[in-house]
C-alpha atoms as a PDB file:
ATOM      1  CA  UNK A   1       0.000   0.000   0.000  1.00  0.00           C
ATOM      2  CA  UNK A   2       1.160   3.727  -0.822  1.00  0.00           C
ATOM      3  CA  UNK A   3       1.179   5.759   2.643  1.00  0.00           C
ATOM      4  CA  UNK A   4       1.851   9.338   3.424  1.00  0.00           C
ATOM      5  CA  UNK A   5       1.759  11.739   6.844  1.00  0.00           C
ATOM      6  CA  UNK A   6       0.672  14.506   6.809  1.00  0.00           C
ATOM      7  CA  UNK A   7       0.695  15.877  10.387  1.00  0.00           C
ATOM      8  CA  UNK A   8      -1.174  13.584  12.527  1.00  0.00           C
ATOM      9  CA  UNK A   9      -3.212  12.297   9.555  1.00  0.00           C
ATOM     10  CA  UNK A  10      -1.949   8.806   7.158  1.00  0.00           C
ATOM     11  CA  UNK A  11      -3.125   9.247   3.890  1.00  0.00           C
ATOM     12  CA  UNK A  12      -3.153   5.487   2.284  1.00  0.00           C
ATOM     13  CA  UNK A  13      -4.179   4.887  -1.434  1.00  0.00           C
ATOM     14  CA  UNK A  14      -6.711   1.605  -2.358  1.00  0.00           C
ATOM     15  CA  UNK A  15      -6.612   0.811  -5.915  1.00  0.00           C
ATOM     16  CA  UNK A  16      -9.943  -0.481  -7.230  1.00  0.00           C
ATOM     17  CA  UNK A  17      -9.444   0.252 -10.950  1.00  0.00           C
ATOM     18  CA  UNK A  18      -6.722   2.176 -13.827  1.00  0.00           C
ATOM     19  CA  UNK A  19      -6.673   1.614 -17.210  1.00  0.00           C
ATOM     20  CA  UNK A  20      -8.016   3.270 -20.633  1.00  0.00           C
ATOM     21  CA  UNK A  21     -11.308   5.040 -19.897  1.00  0.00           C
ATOM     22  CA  UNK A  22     -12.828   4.734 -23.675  1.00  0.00           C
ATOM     23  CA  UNK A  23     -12.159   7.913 -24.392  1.00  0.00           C
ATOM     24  CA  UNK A  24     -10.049  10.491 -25.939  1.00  0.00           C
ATOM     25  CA  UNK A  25      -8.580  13.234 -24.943  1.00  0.00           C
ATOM     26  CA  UNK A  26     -10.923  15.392 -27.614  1.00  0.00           C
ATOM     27  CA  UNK A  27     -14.019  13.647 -25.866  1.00  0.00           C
ATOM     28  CA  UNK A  28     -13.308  13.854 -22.609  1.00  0.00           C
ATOM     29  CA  UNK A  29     -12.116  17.326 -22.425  1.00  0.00           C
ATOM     30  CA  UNK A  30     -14.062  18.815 -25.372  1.00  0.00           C
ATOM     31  CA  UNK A  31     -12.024  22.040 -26.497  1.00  0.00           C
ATOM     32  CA  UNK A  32      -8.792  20.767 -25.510  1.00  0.00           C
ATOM     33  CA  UNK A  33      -5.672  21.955 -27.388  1.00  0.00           C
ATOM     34  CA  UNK A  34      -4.546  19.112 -29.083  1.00  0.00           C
ATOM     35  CA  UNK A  35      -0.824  20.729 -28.645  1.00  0.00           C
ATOM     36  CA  UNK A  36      -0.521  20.524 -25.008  1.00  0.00           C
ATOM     37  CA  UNK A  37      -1.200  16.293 -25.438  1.00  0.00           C
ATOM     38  CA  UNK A  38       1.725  16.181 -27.634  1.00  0.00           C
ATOM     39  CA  UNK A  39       3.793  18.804 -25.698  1.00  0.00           C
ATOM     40  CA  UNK A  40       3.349  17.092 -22.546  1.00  0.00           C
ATOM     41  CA  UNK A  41       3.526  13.615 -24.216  1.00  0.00           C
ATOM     42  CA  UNK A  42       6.883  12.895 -22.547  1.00  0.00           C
ATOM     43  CA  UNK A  43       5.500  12.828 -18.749  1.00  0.00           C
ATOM     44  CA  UNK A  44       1.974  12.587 -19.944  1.00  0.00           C
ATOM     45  CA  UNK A  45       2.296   9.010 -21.542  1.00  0.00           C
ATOM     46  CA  UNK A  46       1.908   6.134 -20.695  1.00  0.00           C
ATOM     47  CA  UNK A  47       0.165   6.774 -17.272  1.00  0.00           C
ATOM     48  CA  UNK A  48      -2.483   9.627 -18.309  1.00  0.00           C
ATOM     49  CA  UNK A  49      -2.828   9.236 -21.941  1.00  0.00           C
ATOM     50  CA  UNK A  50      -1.464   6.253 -24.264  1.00  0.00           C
ATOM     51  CA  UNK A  51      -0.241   7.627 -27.494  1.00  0.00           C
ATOM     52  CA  UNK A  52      -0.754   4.985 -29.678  1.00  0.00           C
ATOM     53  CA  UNK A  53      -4.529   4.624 -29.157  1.00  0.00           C
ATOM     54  CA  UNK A  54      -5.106   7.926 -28.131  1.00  0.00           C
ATOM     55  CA  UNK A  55      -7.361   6.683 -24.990  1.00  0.00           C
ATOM     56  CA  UNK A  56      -7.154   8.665 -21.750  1.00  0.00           C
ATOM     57  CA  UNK A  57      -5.904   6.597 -18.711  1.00  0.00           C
ATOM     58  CA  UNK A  58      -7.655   7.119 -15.247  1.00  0.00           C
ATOM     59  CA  UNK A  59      -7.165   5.374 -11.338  1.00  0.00           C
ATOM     60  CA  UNK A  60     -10.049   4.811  -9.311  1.00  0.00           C
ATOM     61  CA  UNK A  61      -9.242   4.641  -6.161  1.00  0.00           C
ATOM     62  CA  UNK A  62     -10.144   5.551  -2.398  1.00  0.00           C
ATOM     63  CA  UNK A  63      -7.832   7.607  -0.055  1.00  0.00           C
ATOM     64  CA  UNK A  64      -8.305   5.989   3.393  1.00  0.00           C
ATOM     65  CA  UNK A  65      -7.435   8.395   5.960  1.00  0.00           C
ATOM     66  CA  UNK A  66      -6.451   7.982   9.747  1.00  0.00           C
ATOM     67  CA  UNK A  67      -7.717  10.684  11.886  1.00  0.00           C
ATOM     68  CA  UNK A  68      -7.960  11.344  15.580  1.00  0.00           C
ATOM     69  CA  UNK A  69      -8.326   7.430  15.679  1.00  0.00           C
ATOM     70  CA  UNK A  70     -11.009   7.355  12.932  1.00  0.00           C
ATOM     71  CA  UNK A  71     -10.943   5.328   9.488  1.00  0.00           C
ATOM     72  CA  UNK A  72     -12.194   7.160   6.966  1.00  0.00           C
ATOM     73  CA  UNK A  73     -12.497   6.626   3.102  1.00  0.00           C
ATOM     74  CA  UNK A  74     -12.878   9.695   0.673  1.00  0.00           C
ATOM     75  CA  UNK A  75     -14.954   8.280  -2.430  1.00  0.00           C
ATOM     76  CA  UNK A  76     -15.515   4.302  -3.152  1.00  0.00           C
ATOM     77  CA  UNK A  77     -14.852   4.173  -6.580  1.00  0.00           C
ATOM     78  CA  UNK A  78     -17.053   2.149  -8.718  1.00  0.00           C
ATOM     79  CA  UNK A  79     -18.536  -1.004  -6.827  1.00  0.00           C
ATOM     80  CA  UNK A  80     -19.085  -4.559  -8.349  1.00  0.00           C
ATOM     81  CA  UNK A  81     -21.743  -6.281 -10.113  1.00  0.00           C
ATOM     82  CA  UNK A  82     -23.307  -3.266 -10.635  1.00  0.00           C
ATOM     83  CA  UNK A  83     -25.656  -2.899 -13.619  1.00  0.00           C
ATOM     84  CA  UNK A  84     -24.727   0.067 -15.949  1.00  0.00           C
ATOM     85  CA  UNK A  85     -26.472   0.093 -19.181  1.00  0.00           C
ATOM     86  CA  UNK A  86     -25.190   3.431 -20.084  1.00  0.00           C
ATOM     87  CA  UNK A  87     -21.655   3.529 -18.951  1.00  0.00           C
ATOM     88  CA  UNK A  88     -20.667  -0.257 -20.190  1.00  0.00           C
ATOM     89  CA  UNK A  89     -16.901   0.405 -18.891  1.00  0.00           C
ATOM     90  CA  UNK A  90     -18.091   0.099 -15.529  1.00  0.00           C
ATOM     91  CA  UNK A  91     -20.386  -2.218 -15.290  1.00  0.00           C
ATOM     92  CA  UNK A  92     -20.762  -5.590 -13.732  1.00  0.00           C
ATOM     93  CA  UNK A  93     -17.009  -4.911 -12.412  1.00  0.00           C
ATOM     94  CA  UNK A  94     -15.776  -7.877 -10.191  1.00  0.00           C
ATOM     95  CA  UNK A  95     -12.522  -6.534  -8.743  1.00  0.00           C
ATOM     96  CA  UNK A  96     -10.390  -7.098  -5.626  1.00  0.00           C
ATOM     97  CA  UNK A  97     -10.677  -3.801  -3.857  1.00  0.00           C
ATOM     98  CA  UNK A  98     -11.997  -5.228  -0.408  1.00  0.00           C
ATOM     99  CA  UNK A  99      -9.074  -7.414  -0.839  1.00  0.00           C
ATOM    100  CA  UNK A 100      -6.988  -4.068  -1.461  1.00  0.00           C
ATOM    101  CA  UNK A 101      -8.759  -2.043   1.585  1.00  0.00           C
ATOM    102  CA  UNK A 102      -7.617  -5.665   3.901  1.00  0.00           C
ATOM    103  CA  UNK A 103      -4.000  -5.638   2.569  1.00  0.00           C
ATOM    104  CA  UNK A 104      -4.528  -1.666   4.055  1.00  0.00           C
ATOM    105  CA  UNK A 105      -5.475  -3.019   7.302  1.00  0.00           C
ATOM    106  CA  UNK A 106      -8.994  -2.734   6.892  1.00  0.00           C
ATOM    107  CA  UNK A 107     -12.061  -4.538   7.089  1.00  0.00           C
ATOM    108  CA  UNK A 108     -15.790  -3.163   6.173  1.00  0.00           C
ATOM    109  CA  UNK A 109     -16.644  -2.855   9.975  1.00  0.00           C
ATOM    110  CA  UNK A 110     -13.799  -0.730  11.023  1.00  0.00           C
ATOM    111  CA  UNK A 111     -14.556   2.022   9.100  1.00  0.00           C
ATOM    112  CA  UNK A 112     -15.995   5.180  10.499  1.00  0.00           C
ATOM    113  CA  UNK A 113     -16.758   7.722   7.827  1.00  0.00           C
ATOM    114  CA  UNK A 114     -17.626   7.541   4.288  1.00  0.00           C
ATOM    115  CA  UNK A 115     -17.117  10.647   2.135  1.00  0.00           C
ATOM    116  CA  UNK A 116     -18.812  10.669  -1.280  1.00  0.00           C
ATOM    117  CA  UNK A 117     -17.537  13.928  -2.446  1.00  0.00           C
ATOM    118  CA  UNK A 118     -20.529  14.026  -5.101  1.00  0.00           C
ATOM    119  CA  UNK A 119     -22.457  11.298  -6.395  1.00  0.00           C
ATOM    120  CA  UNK A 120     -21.532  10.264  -9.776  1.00  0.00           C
ATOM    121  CA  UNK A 121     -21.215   6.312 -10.876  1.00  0.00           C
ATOM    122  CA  UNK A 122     -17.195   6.184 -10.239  1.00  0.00           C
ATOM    123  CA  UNK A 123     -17.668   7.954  -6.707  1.00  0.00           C
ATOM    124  CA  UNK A 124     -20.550   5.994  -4.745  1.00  0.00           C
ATOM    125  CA  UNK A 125     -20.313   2.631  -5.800  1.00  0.00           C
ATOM    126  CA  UNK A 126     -18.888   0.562  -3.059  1.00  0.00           C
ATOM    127  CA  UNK A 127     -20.714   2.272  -0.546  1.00  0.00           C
ATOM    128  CA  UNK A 128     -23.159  -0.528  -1.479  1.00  0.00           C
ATOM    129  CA  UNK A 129     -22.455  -4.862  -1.891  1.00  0.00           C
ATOM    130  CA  UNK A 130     -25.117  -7.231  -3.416  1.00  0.00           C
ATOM    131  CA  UNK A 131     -26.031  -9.546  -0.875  1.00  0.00           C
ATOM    132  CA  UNK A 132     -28.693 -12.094  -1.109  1.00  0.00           C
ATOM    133  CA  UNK A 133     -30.028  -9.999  -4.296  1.00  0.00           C
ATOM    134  CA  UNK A 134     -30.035  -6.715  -2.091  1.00  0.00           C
ATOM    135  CA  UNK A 135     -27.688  -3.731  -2.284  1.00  0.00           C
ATOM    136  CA  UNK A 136     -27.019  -3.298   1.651  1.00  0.00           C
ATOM    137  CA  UNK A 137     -24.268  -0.670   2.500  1.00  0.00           C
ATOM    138  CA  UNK A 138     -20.885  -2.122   2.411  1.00  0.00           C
ATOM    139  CA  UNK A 139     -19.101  -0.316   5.205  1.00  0.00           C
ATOM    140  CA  UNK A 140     -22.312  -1.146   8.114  1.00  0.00           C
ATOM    141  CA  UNK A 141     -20.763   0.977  11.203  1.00  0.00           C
ATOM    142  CA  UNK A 142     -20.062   4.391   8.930  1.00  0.00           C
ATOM    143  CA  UNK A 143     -21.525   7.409   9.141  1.00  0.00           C
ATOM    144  CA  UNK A 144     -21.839   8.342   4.753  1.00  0.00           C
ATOM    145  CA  UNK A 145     -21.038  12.314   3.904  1.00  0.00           C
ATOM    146  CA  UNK A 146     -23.301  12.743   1.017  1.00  0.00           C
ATOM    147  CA  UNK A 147     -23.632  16.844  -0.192  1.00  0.00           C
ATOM    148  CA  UNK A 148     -27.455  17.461   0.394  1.00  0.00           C
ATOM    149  CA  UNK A 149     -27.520  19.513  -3.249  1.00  0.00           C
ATOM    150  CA  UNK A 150     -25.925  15.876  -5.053  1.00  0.00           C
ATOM    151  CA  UNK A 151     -28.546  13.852  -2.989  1.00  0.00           C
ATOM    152  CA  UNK A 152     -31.497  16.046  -4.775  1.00  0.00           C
ATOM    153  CA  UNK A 153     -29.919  16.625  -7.875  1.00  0.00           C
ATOM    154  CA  UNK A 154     -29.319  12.502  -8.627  1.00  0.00           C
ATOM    155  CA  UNK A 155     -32.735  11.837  -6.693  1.00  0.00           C
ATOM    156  CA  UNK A 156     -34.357  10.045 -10.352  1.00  0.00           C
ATOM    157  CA  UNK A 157     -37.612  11.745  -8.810  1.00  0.00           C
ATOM    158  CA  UNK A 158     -36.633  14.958  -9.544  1.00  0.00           C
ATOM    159  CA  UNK A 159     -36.155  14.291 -12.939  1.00  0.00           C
ATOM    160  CA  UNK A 160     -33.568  16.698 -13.077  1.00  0.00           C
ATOM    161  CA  UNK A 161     -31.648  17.112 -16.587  1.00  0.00           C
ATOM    162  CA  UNK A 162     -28.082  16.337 -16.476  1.00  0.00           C
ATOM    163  CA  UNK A 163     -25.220  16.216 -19.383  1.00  0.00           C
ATOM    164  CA  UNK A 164     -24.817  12.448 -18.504  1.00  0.00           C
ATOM    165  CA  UNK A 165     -27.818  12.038 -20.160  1.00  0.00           C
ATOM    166  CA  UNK A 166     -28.547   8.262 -18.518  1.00  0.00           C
ATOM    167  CA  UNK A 167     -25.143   7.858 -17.777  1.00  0.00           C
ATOM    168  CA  UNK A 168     -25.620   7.330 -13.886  1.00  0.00           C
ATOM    169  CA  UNK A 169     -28.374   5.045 -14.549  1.00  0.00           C
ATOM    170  CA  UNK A 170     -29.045   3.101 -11.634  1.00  0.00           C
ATOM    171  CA  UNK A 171     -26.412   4.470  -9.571  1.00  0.00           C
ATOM    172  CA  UNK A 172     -29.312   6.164  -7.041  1.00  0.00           C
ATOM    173  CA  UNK A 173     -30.736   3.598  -6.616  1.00  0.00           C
ATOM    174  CA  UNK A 174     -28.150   0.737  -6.026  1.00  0.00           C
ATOM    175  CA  UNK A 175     -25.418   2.713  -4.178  1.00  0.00           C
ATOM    176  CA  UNK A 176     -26.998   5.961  -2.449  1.00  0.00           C
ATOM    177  CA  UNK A 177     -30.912   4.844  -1.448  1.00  0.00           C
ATOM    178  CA  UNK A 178     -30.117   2.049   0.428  1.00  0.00           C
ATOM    179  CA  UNK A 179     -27.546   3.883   2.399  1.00  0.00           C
ATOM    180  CA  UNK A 180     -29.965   6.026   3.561  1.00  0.00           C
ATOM    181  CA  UNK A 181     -32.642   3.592   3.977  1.00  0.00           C
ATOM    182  CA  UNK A 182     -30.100   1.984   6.303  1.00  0.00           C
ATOM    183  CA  UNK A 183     -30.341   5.431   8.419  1.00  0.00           C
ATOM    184  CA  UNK A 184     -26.555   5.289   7.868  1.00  0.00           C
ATOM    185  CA  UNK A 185     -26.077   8.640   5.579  1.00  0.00           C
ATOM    186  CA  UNK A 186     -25.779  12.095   6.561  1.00  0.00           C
ATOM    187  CA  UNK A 187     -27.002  15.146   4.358  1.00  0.00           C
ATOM    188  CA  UNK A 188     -24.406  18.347   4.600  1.00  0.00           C
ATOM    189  CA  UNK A 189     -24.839  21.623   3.242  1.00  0.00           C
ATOM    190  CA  UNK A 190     -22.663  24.521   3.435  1.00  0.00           C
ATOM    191  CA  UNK A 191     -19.745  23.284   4.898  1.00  0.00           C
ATOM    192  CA  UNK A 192     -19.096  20.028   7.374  1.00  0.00           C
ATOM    193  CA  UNK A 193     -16.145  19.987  10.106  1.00  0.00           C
ATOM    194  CA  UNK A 194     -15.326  16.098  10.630  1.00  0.00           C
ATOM    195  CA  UNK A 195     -12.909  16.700  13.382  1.00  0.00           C
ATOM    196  CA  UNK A 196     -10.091  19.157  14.182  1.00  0.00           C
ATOM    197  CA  UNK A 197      -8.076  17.864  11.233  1.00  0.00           C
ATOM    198  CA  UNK A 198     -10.817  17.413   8.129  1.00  0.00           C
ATOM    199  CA  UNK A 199     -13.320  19.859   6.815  1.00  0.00           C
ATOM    200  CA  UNK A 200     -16.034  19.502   3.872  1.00  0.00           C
ATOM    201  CA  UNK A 201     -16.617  22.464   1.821  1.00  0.00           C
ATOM    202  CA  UNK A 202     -18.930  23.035  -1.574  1.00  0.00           C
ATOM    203  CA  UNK A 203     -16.801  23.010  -4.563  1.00  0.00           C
ATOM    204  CA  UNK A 204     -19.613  23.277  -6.712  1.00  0.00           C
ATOM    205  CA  UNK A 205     -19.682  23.021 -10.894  1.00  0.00           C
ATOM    206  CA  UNK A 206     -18.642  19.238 -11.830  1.00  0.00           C
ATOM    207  CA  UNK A 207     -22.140  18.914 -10.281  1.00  0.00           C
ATOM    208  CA  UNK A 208     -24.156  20.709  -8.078  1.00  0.00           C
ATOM    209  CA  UNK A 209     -23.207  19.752  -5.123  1.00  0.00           C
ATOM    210  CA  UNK A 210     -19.797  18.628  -5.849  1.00  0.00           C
ATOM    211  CA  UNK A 211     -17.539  19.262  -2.905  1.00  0.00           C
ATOM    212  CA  UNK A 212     -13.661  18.968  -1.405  1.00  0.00           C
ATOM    213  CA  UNK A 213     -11.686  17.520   1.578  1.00  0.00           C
ATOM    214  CA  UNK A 214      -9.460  19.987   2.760  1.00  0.00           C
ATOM    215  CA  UNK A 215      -6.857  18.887   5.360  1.00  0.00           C
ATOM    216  CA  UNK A 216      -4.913  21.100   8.109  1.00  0.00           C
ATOM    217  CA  UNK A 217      -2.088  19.225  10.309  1.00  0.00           C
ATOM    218  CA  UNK A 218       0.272  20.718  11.977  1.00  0.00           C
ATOM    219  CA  UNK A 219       1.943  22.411   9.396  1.00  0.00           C
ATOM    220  CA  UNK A 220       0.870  20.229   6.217  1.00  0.00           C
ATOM    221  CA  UNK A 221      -2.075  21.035   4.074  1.00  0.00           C
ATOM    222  CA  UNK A 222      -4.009  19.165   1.337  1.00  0.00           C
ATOM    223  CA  UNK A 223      -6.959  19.237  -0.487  1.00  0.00           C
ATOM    224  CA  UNK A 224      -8.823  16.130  -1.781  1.00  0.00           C
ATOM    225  CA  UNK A 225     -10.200  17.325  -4.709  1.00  0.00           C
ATOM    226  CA  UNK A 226     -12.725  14.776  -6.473  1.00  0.00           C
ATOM    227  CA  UNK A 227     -13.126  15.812  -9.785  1.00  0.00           C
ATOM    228  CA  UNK A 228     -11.720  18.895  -9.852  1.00  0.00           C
ATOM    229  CA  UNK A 229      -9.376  17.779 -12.237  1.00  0.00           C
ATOM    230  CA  UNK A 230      -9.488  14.748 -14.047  1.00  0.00           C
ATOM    231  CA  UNK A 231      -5.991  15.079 -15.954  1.00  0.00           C
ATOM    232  CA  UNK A 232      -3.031  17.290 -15.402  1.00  0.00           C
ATOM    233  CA  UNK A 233      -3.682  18.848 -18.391  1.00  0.00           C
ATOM    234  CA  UNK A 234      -6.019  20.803 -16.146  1.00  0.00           C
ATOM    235  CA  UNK A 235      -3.622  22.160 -13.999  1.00  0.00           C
ATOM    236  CA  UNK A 236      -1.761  23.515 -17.390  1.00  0.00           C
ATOM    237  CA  UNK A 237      -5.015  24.776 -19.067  1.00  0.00           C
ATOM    238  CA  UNK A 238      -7.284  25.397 -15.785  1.00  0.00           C
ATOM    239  CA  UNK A 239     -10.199  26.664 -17.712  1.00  0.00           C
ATOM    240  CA  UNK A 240     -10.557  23.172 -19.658  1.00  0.00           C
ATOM    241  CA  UNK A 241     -13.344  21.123 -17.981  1.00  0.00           C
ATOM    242  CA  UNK A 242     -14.549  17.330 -18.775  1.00  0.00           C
ATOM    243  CA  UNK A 243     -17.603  16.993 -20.138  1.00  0.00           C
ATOM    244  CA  UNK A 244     -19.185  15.442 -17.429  1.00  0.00           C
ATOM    245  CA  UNK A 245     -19.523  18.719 -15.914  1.00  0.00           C
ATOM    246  CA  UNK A 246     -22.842  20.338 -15.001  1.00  0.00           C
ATOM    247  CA  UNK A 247     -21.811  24.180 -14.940  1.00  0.00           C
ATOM    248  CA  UNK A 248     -18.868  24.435 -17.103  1.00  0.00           C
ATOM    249  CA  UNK A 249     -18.491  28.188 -15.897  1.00  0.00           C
ATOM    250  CA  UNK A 250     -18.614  27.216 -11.989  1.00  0.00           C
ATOM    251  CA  UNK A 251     -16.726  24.523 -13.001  1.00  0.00           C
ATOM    252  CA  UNK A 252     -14.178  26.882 -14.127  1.00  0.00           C
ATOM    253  CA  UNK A 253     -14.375  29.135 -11.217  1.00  0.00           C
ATOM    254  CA  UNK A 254     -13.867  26.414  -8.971  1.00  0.00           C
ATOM    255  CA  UNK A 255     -11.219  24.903 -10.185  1.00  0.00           C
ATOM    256  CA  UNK A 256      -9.119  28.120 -10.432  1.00  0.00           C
ATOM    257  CA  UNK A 257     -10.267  29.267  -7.198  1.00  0.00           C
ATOM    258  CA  UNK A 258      -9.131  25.530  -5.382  1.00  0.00           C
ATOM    259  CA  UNK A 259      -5.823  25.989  -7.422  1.00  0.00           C
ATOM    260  CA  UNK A 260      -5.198  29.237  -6.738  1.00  0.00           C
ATOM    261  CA  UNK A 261      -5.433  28.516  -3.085  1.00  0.00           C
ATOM    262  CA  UNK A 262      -3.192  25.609  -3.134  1.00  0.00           C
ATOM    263  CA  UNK A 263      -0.520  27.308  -4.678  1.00  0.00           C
ATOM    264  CA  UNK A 264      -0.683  30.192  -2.421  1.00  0.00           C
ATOM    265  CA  UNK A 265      -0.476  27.832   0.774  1.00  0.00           C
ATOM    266  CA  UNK A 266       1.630  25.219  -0.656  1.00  0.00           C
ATOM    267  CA  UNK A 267      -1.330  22.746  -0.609  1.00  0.00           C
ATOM    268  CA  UNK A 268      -0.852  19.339  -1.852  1.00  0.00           C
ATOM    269  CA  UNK A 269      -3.384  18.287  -4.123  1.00  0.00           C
ATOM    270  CA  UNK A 270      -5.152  14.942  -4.475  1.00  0.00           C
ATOM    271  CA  UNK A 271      -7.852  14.502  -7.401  1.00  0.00           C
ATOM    272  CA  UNK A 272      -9.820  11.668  -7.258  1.00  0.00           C
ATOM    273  CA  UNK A 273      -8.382   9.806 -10.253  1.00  0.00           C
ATOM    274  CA  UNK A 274      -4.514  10.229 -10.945  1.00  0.00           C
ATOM    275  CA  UNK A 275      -2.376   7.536 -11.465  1.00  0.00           C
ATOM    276  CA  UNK A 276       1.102   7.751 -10.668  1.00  0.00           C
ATOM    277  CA  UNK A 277       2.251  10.075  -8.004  1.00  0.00           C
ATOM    278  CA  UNK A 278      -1.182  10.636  -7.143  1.00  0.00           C
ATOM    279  CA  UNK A 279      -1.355  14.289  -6.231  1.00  0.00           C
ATOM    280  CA  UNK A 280       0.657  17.519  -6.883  1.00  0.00           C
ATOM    281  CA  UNK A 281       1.710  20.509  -5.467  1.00  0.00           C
ATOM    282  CA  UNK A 282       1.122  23.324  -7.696  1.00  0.00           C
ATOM    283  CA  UNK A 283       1.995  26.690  -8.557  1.00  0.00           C
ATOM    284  CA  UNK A 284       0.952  30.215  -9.567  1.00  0.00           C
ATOM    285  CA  UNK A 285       2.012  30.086 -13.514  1.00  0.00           C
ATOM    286  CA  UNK A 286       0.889  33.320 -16.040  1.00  0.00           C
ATOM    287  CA  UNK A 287      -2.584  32.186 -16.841  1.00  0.00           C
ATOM    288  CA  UNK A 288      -2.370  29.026 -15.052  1.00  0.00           C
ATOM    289  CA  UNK A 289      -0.429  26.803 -12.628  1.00  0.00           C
ATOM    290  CA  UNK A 290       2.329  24.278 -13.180  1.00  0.00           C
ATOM    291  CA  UNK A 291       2.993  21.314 -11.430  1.00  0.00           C
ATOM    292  CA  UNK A 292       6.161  22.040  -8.601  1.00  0.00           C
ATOM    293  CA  UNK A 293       6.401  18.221  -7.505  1.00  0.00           C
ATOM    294  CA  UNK A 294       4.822  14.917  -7.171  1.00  0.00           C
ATOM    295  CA  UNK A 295       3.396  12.883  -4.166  1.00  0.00           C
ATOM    296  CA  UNK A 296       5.877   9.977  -3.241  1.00  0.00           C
ATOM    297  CA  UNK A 297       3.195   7.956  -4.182  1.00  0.00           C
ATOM    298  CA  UNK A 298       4.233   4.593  -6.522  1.00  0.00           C
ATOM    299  CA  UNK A 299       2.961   4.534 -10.046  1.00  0.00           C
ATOM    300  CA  UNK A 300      -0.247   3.118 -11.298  1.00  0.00           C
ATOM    301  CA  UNK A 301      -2.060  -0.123 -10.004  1.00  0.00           C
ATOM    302  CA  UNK A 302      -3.495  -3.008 -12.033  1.00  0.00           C
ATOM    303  CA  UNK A 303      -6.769  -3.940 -13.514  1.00  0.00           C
END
């Protein structure tokens, strides 16, 4: 397992998934300048982007934290056996990442706090197993972080429009509902304080209620950032959003506004899906950031 400190708090990464997203760069990040893939190409490939078929690369994974003797998980990737008729990549996924959260040193029932930073299909999906035919909420004795605004937005009886279209099919119902059936999630809005280490704030844009970890230890600082930024190329070209993203312009602002803070503070970081180091330190660049240095995170996992 890859394991930081930062202050008082371990920062561990769980692989559940990396690989080739079936997607490329020009689809994912519609508007993209085709010139900073090939500029970058040398740090870029093989991790983030493979050349030769032009497919974007992406990790899912969880960052279990340890916290004033709490185990807590910040987003549970994609879940198995789930049914995903619009988003084929991730369906009826039969990985090892219980296996990977054991080799951490953890087992369902120790864990204390689930954070979903929003609810999209690569973000909730573990927080539910299929037992007997029935989803039932995978970690039993945790207290789930959902953002209130995500919760109503994704709620299918709202009917709400989305870009996804029916992309996150199913994902209501099979990995958020039966959490809170369960009595086991909690609803936040505005701003959450988890203890004297961890805060939730609204980041929103990706979606509405889209929302970041920030971390204050001693003297480190981070900033778990969901999907803030999918790909480096972000932190180059800040303004360039994926197009999974409900308000491209708060997007936008967001983004900027997280990165511009981390730079000023010497923040670290960590999105929800980079391979390799895992998260960055970044800095004020003219029109953008640049990336100062890596996490001493290892490279990517397997499938």
């Amino acid at each position: 397992m890859d394991t930081i400190e930062l202050g008082s708090v371990s920062v561990t990464r769980v692989w559940e998934y990396y690989g080739s997203v079936e997607m490329t760069p020009a689809e994912f990040f519609p508007g993209t300048s085709p010139h900073v893939w090939k500029s970058e190409e040398r740090w870029l490939a093989p991790e983030f982007h493979d050349p030769a078929t032009d497919a974007v690369h992406s990790a899912i994974q969880t960052w279990l934290l340890r916290s004033e003797g709490r185990t807590i998980l910040v987003d549970t990737g994609v879940g198995n056996h789930k049914e995903r008729p619009y988003a084929p990549v991730w369906g009826h996924l039969d990985t090892d990442f219980l296996g990977n959260l054991a080799r951490a040193g953890v087992r369902p029932e120790d864990v204390d706090v689930v954070i979903n930073t929003h609810l999209h299909i690569d973000h909730v999906g573990w927080n539910t197993r299929l037992q007997d035919r029935t989803w039932v909420p995978t970690f039993p004795n945790a207290t789930y972080l959902m953002p209130k605004d995500d919760f109503d937005f994704w709620n299918p009886a709202g009917n709400n429009p989305t870009v996804l279209g029916r992309g996150n099919q199913n994902v209501f119902e099979d990995s958020v509902a039966p959490v809170h059936r369960a009595g086991l999630a909690l609803l936040w809005e505005h701003g959450h304080q988890i203890d004297a280490n961890l805060r939730l704030e609204p980041a929103p844009g990706h979606t509405p209620g889209s929302s970041v970890l920030t971390l204050a230890s001693g003297t480190d600082r981070a900033v778990f950032a969901g999907d803030l930024l999918h790909s480096p190329v972000q932190v180059l070209e800040p303004d360039t959003n994926s197009c999974f993203c409900e308000d491209p312009a708060a997007a936008r602002a967001t983004r900027r506004r997280i990165l511009g803070e981390a730079a000023d503070t010497r923040t670290l970081v960590f999105p929800a899906h980079f391979p390799g180091g895992g998260a960055v330190e970044v800095g004020h660049d003219a029109g953008g950031f640049v990336i100062e240095e890596w996490a001493p995170f290892a490279g990517h996992g397997k499938r």
